[in-house]
Protein backbone atom coordinates (compact mmCIF):
# COMPACT_ATOMS: atom_id res chain seq x y z
CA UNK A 1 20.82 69.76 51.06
CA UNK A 2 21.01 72.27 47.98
CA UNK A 3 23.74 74.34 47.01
CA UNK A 4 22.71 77.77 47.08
CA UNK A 5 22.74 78.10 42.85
CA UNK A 6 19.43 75.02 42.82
CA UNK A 7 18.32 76.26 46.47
CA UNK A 8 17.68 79.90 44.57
CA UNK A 9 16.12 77.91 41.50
CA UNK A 10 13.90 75.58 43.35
CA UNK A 11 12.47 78.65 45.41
CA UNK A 12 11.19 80.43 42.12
CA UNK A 13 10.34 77.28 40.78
CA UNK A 14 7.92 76.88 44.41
CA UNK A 15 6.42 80.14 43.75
CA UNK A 16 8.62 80.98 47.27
CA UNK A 17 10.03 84.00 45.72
CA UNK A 18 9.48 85.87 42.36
CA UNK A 19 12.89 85.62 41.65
CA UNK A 20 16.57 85.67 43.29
CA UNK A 21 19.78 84.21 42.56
CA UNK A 22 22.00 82.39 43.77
CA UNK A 23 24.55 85.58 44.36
CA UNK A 24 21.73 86.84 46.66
CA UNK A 25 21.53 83.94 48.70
CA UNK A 26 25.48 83.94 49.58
CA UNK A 27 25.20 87.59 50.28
CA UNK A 28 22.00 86.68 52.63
CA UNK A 29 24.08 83.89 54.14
CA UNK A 30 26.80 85.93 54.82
CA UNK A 31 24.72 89.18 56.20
CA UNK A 32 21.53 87.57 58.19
CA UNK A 33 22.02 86.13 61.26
CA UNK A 34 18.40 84.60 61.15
CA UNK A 35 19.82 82.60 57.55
CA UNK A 36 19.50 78.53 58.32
CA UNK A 37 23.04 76.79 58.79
CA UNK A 38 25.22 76.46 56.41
CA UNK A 39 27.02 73.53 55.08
CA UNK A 40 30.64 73.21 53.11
CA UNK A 41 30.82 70.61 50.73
CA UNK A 42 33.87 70.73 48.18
CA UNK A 43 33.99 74.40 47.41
CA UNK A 44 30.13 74.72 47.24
CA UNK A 45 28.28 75.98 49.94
CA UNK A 46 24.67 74.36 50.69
CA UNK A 47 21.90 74.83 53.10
CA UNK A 48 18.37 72.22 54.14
CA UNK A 49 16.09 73.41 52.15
CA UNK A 50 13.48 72.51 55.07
CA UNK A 51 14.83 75.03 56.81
CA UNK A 52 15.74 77.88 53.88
CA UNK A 53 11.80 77.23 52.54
CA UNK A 54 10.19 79.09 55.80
CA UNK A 55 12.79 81.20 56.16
CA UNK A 56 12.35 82.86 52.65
CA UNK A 57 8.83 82.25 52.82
CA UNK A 58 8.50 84.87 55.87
CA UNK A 59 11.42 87.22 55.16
CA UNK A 60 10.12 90.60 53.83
CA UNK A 61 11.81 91.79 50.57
CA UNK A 62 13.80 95.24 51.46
CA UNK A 63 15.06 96.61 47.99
CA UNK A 64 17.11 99.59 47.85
CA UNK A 65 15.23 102.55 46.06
CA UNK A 66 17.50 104.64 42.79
CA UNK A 67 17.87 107.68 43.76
CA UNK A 68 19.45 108.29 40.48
CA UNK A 69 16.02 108.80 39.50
CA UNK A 70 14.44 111.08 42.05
CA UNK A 71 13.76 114.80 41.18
CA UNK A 72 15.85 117.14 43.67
CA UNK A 73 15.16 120.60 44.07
CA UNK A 74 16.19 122.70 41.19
CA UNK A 75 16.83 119.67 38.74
């Protein structure tokens, strides 16, 4: 079991992921239904990393684009 701050490490560290953090994987936990149990311990949270490996390994990456920087008409 790894608490979501060393499950995000040890995924970059793998070479599962070029890089997330440990913010993103509580937001994933608490938005994806397909995100592996998981656990409470103390006030940490923590998930099997047997299970969070394939599941990050698989998931496709679905970044928001800035529109802040898109040309509009007239601009």
């Amino acid at each position: 079991m790894l608490s979501f701050r060393e499950l995000a490490r040890r995924l970059v560290a793998d070479g599962i992921v070029e890089g997330i953090t440990h913010q993103r994987v509580s937001k994933l936990a608490q938005d994806d239904p397909n995100f592996p149990p998981v656990t409470q311990i103390g006030r940490s949270k923590a998930v099997d990393y047997r299970a969070a490996r394939p599941y990050f390994a698989t998931r496709k990456s679905r970044q928001g684009q800035r529109t802040d920087l898109k040309q509009g008409p007239g601009q």
